[in-house]
Each structure stands twice: as C-alpha cells, then as structure tokens.
PDB file of N, CA and C in Angstrom:
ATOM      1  N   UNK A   1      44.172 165.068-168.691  1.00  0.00           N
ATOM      2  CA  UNK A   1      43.999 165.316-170.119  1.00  0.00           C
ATOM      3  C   UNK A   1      42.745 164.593-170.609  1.00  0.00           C
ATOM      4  N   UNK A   2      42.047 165.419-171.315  1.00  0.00           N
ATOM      5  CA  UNK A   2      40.918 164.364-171.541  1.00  0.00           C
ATOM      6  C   UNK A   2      40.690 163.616-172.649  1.00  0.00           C
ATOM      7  N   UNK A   3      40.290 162.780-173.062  1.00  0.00           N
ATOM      8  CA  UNK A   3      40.175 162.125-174.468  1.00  0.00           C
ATOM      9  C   UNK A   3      39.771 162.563-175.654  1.00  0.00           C
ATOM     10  N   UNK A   4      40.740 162.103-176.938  1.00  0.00           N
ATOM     11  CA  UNK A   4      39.962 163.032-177.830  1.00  0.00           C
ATOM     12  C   UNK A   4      39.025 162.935-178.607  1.00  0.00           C
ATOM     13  N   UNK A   5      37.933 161.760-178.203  1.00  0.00           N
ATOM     14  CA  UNK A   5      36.488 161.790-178.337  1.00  0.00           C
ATOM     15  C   UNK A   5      35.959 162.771-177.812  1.00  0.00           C
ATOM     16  N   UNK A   6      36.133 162.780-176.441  1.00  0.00           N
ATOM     17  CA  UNK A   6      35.000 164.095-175.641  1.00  0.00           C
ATOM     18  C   UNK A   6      35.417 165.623-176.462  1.00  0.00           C
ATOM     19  N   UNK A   7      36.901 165.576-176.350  1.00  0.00           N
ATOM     20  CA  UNK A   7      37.572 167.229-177.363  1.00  0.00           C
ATOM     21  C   UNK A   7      36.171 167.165-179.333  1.00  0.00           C
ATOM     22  N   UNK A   8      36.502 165.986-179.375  1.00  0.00           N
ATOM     23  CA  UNK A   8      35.568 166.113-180.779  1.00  0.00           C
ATOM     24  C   UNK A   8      34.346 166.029-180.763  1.00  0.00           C
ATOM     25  N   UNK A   9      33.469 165.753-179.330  1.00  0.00           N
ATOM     26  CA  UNK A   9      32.396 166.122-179.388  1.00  0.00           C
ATOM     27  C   UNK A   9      31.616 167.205-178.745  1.00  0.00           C
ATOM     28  N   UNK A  10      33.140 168.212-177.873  1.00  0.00           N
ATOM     29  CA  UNK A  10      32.605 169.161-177.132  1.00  0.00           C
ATOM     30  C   UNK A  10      32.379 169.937-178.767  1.00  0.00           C
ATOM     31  N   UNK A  11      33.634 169.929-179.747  1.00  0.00           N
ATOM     32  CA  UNK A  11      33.497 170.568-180.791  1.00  0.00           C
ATOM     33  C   UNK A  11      32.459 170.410-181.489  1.00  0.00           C
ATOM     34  N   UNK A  12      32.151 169.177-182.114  1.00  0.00           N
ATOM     35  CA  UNK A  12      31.236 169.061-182.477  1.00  0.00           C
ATOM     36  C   UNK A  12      29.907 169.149-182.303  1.00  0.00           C
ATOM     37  N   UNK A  13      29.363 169.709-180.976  1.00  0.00           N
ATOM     38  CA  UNK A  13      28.639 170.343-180.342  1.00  0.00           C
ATOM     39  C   UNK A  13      28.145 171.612-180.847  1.00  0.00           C
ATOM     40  N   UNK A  14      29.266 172.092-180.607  1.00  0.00           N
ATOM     41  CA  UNK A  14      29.866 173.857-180.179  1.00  0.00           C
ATOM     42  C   UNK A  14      29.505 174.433-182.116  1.00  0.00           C
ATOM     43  N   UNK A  15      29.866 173.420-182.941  1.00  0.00           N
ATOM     44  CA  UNK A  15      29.777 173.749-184.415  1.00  0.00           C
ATOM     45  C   UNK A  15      28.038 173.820-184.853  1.00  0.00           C
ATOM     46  N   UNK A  16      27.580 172.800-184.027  1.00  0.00           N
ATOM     47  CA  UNK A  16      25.909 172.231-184.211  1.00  0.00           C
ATOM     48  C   UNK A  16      25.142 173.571-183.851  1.00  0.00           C
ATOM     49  N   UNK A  17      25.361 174.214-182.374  1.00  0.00           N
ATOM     50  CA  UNK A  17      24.850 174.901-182.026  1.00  0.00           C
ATOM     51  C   UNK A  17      25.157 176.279-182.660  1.00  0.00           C
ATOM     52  N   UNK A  18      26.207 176.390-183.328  1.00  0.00           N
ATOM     53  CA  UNK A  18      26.569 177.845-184.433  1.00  0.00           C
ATOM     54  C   UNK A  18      25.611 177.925-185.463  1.00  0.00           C
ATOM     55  N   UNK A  19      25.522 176.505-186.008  1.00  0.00           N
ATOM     56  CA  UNK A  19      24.637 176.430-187.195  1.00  0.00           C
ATOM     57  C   UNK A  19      23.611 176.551-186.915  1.00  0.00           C
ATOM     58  N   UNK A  20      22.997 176.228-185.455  1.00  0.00           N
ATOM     59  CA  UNK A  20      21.545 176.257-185.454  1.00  0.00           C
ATOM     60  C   UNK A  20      20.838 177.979-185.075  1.00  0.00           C
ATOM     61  N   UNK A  21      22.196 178.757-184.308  1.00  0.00           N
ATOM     62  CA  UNK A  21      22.066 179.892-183.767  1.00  0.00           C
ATOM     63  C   UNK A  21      22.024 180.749-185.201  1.00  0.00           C
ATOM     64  N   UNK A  22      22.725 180.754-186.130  1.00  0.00           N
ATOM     65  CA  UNK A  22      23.088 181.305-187.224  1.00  0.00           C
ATOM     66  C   UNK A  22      21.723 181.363-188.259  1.00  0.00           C
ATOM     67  N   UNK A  23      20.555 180.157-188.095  1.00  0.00           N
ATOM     68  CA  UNK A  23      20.432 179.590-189.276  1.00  0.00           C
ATOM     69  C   UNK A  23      18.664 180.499-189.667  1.00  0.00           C
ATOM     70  N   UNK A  24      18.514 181.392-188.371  1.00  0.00           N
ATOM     71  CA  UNK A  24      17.285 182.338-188.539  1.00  0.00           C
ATOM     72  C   UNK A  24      17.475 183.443-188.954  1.00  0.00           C
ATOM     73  N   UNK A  25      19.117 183.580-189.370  1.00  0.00           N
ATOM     74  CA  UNK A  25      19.666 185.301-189.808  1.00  0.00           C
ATOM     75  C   UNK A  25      18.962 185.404-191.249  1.00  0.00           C
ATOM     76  N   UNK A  26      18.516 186.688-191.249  1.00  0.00           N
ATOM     77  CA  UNK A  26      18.092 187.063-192.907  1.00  0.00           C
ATOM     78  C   UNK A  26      19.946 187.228-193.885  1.00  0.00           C
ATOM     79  N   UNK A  27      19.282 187.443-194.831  1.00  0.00           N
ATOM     80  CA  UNK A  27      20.517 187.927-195.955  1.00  0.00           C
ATOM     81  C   UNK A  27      21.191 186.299-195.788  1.00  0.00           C
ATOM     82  N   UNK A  28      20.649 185.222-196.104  1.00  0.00           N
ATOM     83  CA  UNK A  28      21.383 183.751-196.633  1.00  0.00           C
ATOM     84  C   UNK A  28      22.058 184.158-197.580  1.00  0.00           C
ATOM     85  N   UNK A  29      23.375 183.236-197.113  1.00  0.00           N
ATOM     86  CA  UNK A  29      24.177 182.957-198.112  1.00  0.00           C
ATOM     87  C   UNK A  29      25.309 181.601-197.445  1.00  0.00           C
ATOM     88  N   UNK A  30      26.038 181.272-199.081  1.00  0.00           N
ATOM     89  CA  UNK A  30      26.472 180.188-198.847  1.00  0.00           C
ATOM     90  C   UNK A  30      28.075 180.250-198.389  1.00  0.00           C
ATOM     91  N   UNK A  31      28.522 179.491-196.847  1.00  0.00           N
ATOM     92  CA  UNK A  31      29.658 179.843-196.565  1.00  0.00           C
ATOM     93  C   UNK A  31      30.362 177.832-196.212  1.00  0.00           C
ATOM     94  N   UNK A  32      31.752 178.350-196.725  1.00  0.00           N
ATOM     95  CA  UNK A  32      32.796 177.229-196.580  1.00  0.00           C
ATOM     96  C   UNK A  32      32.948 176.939-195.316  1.00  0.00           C
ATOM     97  N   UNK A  33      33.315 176.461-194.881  1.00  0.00           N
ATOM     98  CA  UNK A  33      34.104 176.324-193.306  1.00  0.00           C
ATOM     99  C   UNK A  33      34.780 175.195-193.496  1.00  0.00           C
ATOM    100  N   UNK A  34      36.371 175.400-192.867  1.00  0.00           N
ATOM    101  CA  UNK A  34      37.382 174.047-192.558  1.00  0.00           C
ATOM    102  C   UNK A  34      37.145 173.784-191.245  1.00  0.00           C
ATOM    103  N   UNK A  35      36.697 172.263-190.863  1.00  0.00           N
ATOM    104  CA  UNK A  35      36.476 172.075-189.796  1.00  0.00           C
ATOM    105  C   UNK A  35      37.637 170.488-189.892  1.00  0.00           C
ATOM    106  N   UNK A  36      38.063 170.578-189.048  1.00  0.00           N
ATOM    107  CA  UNK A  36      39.731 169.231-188.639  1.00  0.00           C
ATOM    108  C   UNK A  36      39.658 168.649-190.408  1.00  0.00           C
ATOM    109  N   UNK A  37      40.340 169.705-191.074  1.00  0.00           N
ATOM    110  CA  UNK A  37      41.060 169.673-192.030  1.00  0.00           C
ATOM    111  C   UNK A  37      39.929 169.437-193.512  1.00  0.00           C
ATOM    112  N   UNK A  38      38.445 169.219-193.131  1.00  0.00           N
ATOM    113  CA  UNK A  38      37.850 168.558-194.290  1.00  0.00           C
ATOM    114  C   UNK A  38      36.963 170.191-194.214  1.00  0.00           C
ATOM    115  N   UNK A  39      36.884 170.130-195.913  1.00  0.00           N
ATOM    116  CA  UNK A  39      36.144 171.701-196.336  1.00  0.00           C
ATOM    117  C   UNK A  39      34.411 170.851-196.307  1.00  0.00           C
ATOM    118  N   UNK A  40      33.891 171.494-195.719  1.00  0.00           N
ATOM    119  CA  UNK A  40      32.807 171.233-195.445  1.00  0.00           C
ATOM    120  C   UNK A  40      31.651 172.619-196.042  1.00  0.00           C
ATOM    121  N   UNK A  41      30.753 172.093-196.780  1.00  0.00           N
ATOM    122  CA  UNK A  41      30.084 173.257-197.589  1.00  0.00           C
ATOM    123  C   UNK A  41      29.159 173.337-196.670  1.00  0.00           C
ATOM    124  N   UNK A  42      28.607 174.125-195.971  1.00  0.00           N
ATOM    125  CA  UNK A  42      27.231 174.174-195.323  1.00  0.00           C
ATOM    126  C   UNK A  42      26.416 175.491-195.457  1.00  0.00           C
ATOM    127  N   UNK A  43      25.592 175.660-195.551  1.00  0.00           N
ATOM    128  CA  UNK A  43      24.227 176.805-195.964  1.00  0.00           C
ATOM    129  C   UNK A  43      24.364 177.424-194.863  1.00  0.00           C
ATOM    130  N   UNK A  44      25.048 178.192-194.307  1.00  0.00           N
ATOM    131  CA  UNK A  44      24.665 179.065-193.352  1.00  0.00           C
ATOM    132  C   UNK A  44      23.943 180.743-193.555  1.00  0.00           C
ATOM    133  N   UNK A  45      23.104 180.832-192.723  1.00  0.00           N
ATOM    134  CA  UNK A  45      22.420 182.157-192.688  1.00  0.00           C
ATOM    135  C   UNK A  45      23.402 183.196-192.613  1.00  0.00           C
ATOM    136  N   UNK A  46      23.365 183.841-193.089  1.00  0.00           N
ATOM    137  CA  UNK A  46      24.741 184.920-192.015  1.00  0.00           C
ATOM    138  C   UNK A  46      24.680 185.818-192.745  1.00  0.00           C
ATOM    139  N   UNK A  47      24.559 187.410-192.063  1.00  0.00           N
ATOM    140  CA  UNK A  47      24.651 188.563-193.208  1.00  0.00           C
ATOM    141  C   UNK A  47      26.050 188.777-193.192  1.00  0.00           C
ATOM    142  N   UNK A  48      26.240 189.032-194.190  1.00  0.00           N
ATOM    143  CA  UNK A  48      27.275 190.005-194.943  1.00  0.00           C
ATOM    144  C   UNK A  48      27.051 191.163-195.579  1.00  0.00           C
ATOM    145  N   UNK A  49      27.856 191.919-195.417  1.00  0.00           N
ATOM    146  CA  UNK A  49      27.690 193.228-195.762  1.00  0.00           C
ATOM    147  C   UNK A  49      28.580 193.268-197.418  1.00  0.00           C
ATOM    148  N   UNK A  50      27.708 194.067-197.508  1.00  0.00           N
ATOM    149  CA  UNK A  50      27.294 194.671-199.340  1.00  0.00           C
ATOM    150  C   UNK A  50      28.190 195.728-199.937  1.00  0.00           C
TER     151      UNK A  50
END
C-alpha cells in the first residue's frame, strides 16, 4: 500500500499537468473544480459549447 503523500502527489501532479494541457484551449472560461473536498476556483481554458 503506498503512502498517502506519494497518492497526493501522484494527484497532485496529474491536476498540474490538466491545467497546464488545458490552458492553450481558445474559448476561456472560468471553471470550479472540487479537488479532496476544498472548491478551488481556477481559470481554466476549456471550450464549451454554446
């Protein structure tokens, strides 16, 4: 079983690299995300449809 430092930083990884993959999309806008229970506001790129 592995520790749940490494579990929160494979995640916390895995979240870094969404945001950074996400963050060249046209059509910005602003999205919520619950990440281990805290609402976290972050600017992500991301289209949505109209």
């Amino acid at each position: 079983m592995c520790p749940l430092s490494l579990i929160g930083f494979i995640i916390a990884f895995i979240a870094c690299a969404h945001i950074a993959l996400t963050i060249d999309k046209s059509e910005q806008k602003g999205v919520i995300y619950t990440f281990d229970g805290i609402e976290r506001e972050i600017l992500n790129k991301v289209n949505f449809p109209e």
